[in-house]
PDB file of N, CA and C in Angstrom:
ATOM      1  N   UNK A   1     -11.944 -23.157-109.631  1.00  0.00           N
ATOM      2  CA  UNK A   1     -11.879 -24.598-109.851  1.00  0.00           C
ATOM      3  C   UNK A   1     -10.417 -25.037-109.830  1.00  0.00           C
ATOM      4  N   UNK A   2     -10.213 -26.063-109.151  1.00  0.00           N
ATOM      5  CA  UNK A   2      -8.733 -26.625-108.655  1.00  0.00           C
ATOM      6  C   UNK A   2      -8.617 -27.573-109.420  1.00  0.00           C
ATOM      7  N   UNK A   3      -9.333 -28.557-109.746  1.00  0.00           N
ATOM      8  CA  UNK A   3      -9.479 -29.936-110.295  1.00  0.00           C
ATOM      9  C   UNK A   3      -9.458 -30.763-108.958  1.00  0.00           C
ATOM     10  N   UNK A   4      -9.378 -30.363-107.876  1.00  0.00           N
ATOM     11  CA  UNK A   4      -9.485 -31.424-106.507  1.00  0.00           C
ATOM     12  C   UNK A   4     -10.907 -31.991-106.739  1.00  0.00           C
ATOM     13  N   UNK A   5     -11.786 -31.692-107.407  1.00  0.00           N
ATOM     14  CA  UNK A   5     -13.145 -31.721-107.005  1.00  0.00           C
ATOM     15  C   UNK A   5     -13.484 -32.819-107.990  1.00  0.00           C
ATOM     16  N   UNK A   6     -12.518 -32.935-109.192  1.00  0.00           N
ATOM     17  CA  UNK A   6     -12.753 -34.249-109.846  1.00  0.00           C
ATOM     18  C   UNK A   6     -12.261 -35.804-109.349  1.00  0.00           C
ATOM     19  N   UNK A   7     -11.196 -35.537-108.231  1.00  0.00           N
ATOM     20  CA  UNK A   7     -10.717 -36.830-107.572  1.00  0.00           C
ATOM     21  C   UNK A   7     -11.853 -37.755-107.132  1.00  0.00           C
ATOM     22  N   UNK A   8     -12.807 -37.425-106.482  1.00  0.00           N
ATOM     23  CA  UNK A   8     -13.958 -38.418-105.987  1.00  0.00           C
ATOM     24  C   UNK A   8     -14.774 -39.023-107.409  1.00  0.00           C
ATOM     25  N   UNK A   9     -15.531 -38.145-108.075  1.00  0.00           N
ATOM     26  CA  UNK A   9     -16.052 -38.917-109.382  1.00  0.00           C
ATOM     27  C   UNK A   9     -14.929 -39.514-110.036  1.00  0.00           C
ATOM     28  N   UNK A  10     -13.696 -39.300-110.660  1.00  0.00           N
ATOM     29  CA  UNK A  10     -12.861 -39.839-110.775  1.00  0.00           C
ATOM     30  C   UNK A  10     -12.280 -41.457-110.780  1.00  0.00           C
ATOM     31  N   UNK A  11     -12.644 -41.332-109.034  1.00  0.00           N
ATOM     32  CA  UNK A  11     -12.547 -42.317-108.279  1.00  0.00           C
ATOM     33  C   UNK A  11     -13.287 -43.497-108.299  1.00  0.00           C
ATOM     34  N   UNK A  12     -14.506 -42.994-108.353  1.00  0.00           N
ATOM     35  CA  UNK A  12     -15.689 -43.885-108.450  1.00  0.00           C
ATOM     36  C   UNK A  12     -15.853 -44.764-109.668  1.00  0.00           C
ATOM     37  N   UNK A  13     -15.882 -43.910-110.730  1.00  0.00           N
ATOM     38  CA  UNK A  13     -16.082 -43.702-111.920  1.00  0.00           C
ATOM     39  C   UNK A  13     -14.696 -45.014-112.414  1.00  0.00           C
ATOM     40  N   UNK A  14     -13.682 -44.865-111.455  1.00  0.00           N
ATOM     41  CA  UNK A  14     -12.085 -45.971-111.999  1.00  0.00           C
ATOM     42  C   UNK A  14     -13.091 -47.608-111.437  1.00  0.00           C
ATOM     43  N   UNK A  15     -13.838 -47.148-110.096  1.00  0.00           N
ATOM     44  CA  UNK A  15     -13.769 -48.393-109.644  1.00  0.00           C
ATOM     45  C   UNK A  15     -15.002 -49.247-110.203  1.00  0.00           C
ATOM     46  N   UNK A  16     -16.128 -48.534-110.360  1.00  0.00           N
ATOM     47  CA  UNK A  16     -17.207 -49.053-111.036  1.00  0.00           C
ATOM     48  C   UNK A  16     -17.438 -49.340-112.379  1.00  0.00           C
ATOM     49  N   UNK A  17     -16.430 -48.535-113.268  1.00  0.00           N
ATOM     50  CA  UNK A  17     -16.541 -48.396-114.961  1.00  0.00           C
ATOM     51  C   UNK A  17     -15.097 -48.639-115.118  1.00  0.00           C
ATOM     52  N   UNK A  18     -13.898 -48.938-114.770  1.00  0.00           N
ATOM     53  CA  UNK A  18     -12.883 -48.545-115.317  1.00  0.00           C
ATOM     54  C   UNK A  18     -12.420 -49.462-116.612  1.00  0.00           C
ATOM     55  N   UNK A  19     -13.343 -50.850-116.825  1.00  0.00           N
ATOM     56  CA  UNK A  19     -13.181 -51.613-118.248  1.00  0.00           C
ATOM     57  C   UNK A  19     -13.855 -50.741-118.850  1.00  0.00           C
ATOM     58  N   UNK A  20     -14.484 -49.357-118.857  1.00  0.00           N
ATOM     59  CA  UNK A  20     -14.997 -48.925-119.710  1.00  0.00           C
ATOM     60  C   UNK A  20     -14.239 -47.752-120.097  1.00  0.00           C
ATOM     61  N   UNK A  21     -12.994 -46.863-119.394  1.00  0.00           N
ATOM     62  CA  UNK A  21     -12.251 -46.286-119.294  1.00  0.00           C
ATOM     63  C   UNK A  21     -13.176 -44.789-119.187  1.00  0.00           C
ATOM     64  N   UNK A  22     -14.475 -45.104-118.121  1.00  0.00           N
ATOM     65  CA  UNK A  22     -15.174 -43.590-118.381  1.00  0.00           C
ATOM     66  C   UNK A  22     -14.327 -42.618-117.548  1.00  0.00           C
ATOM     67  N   UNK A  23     -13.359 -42.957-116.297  1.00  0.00           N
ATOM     68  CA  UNK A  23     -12.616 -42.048-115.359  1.00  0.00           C
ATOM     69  C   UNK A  23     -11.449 -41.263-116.391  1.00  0.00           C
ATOM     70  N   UNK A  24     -10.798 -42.407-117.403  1.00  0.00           N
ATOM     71  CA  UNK A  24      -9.782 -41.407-118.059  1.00  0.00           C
ATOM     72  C   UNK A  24     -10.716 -40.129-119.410  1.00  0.00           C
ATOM     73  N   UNK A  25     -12.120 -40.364-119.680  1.00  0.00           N
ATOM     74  CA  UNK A  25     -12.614 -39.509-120.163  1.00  0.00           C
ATOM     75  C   UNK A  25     -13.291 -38.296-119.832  1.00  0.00           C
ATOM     76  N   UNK A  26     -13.632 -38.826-118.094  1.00  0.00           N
ATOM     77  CA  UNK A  26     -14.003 -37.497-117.239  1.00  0.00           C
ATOM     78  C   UNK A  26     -12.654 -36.672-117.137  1.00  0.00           C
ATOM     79  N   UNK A  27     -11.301 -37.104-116.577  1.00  0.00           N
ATOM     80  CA  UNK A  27     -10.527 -36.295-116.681  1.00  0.00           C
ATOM     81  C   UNK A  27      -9.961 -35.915-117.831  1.00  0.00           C
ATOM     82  N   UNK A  28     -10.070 -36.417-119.178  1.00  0.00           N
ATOM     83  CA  UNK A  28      -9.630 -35.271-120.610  1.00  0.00           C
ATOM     84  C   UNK A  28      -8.290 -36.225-121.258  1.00  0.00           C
ATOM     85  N   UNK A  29      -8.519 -37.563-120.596  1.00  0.00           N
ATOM     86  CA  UNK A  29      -7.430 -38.134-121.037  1.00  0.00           C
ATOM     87  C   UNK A  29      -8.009 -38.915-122.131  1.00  0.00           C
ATOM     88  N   UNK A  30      -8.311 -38.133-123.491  1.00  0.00           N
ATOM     89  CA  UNK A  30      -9.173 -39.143-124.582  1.00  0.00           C
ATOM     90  C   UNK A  30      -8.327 -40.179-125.335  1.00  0.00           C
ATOM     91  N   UNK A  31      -7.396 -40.045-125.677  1.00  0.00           N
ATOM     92  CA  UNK A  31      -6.256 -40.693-126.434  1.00  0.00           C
ATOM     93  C   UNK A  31      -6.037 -42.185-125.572  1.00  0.00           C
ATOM     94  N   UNK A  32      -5.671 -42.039-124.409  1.00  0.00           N
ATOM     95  CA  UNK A  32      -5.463 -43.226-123.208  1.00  0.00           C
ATOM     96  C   UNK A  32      -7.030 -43.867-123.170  1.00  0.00           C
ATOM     97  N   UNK A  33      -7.893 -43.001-122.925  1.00  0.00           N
ATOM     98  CA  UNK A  33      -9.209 -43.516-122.502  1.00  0.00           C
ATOM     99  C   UNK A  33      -9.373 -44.758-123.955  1.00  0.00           C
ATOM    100  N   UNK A  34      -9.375 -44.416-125.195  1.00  0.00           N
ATOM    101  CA  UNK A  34      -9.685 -44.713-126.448  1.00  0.00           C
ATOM    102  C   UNK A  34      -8.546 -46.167-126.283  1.00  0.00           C
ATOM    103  N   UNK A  35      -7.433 -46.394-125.951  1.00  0.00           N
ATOM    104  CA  UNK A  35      -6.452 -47.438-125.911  1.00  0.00           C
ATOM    105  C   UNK A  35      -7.063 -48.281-124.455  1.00  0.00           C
ATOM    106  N   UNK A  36      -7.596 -47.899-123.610  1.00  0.00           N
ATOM    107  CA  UNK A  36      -7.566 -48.797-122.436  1.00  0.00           C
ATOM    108  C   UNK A  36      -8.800 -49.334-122.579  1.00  0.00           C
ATOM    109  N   UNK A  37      -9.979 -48.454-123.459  1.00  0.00           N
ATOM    110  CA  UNK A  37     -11.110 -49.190-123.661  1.00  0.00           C
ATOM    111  C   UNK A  37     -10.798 -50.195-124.985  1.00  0.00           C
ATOM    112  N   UNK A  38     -10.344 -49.914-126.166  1.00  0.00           N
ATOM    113  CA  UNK A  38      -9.741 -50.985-126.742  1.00  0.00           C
ATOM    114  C   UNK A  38      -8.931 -52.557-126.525  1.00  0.00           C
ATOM    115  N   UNK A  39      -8.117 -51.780-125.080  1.00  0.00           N
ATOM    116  CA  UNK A  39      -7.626 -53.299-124.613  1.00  0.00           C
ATOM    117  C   UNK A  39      -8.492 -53.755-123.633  1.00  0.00           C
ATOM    118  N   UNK A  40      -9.266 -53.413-123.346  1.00  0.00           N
ATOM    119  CA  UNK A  40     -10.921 -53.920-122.431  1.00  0.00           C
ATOM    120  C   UNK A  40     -11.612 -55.015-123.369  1.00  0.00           C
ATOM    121  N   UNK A  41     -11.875 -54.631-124.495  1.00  0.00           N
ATOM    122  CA  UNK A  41     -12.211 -55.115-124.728  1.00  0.00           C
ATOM    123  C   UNK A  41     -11.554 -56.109-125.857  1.00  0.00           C
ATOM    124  N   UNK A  42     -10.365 -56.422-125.984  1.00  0.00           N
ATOM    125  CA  UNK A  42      -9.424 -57.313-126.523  1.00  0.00           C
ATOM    126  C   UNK A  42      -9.353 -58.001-125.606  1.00  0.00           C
ATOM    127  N   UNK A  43      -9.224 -57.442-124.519  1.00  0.00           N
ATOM    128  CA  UNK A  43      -8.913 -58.936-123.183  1.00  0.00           C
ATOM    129  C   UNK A  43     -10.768 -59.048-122.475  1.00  0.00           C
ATOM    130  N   UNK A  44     -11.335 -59.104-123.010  1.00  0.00           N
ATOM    131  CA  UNK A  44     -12.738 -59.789-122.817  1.00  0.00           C
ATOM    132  C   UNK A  44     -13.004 -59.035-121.536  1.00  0.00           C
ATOM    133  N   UNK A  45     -12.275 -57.954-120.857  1.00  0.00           N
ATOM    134  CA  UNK A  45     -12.742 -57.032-119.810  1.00  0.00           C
ATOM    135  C   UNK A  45     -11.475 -57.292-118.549  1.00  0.00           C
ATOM    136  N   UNK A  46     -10.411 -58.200-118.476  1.00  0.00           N
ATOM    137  CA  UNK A  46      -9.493 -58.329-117.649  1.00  0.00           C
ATOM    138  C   UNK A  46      -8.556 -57.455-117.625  1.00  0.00           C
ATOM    139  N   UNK A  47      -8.897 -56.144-118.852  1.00  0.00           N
ATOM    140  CA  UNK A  47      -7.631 -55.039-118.810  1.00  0.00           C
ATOM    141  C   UNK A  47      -8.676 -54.038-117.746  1.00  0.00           C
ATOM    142  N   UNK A  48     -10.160 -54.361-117.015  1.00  0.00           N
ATOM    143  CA  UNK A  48     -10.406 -53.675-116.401  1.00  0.00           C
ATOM    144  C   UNK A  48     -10.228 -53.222-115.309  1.00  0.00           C
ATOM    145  N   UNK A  49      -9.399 -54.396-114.616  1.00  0.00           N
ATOM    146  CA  UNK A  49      -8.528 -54.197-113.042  1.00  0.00           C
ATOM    147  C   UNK A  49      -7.564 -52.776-113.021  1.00  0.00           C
ATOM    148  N   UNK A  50      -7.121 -52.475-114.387  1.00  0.00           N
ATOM    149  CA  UNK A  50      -6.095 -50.885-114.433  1.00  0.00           C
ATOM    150  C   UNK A  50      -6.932 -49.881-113.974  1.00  0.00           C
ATOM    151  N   UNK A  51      -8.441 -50.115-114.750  1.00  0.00           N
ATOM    152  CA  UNK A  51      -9.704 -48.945-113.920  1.00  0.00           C
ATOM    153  C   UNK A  51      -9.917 -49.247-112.684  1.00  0.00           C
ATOM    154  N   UNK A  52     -10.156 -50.183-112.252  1.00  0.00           N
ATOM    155  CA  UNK A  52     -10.147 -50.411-110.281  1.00  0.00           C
ATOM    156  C   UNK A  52      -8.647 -49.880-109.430  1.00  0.00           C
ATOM    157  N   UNK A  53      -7.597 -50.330-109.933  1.00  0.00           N
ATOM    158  CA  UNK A  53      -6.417 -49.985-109.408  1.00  0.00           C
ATOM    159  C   UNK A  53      -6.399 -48.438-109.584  1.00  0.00           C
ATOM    160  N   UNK A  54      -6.509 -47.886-110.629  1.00  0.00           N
ATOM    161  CA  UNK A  54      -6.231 -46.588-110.771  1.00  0.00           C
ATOM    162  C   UNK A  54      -7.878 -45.483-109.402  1.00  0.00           C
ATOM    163  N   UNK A  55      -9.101 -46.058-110.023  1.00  0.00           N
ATOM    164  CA  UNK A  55      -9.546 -45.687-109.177  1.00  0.00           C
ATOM    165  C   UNK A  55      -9.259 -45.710-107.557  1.00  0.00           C
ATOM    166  N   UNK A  56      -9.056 -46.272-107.437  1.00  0.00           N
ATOM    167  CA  UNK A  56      -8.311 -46.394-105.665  1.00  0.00           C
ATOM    168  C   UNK A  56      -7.281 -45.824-105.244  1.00  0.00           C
ATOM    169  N   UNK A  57      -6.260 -46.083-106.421  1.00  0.00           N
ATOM    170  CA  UNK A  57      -5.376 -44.412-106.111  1.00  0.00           C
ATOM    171  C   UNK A  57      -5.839 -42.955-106.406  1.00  0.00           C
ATOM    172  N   UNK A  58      -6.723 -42.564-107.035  1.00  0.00           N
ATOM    173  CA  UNK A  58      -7.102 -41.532-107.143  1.00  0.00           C
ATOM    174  C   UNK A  58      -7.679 -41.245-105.262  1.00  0.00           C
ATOM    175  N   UNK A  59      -8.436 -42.231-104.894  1.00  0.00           N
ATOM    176  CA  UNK A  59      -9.129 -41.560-104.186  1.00  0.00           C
ATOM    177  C   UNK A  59      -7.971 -41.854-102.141  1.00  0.00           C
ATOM    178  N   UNK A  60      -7.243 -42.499-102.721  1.00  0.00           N
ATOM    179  CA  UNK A  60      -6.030 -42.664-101.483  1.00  0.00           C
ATOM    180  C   UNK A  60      -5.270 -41.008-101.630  1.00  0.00           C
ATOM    181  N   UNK A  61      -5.480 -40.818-102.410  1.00  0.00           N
ATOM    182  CA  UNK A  61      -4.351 -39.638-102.958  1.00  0.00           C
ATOM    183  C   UNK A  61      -5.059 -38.513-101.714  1.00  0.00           C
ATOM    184  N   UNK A  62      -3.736 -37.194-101.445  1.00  0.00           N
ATOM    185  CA  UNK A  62      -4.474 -35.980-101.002  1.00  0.00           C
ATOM    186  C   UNK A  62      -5.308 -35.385-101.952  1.00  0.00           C
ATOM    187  N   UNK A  63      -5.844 -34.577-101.967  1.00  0.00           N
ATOM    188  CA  UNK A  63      -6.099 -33.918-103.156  1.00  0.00           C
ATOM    189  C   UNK A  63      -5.074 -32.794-103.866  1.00  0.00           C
ATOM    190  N   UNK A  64      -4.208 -32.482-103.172  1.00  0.00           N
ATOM    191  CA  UNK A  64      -3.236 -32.072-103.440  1.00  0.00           C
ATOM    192  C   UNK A  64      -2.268 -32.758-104.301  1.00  0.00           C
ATOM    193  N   UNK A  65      -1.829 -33.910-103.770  1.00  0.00           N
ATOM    194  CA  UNK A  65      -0.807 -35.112-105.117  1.00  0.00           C
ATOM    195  C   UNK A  65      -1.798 -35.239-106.335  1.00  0.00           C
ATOM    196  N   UNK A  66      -3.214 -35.339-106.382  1.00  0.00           N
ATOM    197  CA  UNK A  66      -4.169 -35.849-107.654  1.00  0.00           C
ATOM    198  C   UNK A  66      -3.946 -34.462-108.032  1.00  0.00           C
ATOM    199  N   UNK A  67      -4.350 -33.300-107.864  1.00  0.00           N
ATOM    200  CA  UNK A  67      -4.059 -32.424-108.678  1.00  0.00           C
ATOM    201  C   UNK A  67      -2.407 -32.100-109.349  1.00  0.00           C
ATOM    202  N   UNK A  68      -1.713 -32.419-108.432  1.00  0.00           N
ATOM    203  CA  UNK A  68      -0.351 -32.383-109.402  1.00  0.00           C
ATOM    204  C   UNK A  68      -0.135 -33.448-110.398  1.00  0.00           C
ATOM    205  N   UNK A  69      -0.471 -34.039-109.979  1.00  0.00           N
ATOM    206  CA  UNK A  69      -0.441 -35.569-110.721  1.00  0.00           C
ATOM    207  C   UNK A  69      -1.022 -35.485-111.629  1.00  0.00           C
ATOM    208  N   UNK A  70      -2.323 -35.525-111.610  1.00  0.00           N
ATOM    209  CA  UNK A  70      -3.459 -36.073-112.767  1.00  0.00           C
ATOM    210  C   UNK A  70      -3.903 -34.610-113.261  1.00  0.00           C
ATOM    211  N   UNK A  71      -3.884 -33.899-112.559  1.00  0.00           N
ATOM    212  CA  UNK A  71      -4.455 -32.126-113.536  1.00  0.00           C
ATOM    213  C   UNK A  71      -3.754 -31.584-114.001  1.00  0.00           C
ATOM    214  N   UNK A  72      -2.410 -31.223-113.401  1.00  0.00           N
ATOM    215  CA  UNK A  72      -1.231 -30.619-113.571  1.00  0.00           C
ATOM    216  C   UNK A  72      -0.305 -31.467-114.360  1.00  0.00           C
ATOM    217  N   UNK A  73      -0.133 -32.597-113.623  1.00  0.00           N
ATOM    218  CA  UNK A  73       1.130 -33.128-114.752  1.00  0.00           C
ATOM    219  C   UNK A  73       0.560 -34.087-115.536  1.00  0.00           C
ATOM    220  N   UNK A  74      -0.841 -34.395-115.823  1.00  0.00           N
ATOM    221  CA  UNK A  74      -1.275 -35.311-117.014  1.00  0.00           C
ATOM    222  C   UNK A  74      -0.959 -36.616-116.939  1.00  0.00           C
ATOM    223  N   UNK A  75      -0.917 -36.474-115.721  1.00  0.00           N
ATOM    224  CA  UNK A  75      -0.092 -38.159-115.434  1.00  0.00           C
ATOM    225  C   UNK A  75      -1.256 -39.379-116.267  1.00  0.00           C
ATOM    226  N   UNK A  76      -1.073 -40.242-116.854  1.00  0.00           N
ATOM    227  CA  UNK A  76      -2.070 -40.972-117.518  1.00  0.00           C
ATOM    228  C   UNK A  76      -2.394 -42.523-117.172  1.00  0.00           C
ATOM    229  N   UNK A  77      -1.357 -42.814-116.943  1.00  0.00           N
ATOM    230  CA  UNK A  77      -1.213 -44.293-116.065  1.00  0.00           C
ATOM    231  C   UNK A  77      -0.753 -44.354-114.693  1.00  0.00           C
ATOM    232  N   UNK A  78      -1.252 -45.170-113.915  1.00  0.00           N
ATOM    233  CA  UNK A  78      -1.165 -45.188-112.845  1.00  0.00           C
ATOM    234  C   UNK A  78      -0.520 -44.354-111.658  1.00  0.00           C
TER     235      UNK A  78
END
């Protein structure tokens, strides 16, 4: 297991749920996930565009940059 294989659910998961912050909880980011769903729902769901934006870079990415990035270096925001 590489973690390449989480970039697509990931992905999906940023663009369809990301006011719900389920993409930063599939990848293990609970601390961020717990703050971005908090400001989701402080801003009535307009902090959910960070889950669409982020999903779309996940899935522009090689799978090679998402694994350095997001598996390897924990990258958490954008």
């Amino acid at each position: 297991m590489t973690g390449a294989e989480k970039k697509i659910p990931a992905g999906i998961l940023g663009i369809l749920l990301g006011g719900l912050a389920i993409h930063k909880f599939y990848l293990g980011y609970t601390q961020t996930a717990i703050i971005q769903l908090v400001l989701g729902i402080v801003t009535c769901g307009a902090f959910g565009i960070v889950g669409l934006i982020e999903g779309i870079m996940y899935l522009t990415k090689s799978d090679e940059q998402f694994v350095s990035e997001y598996v390897v270096g924990q990258k958490q925001w954008f």
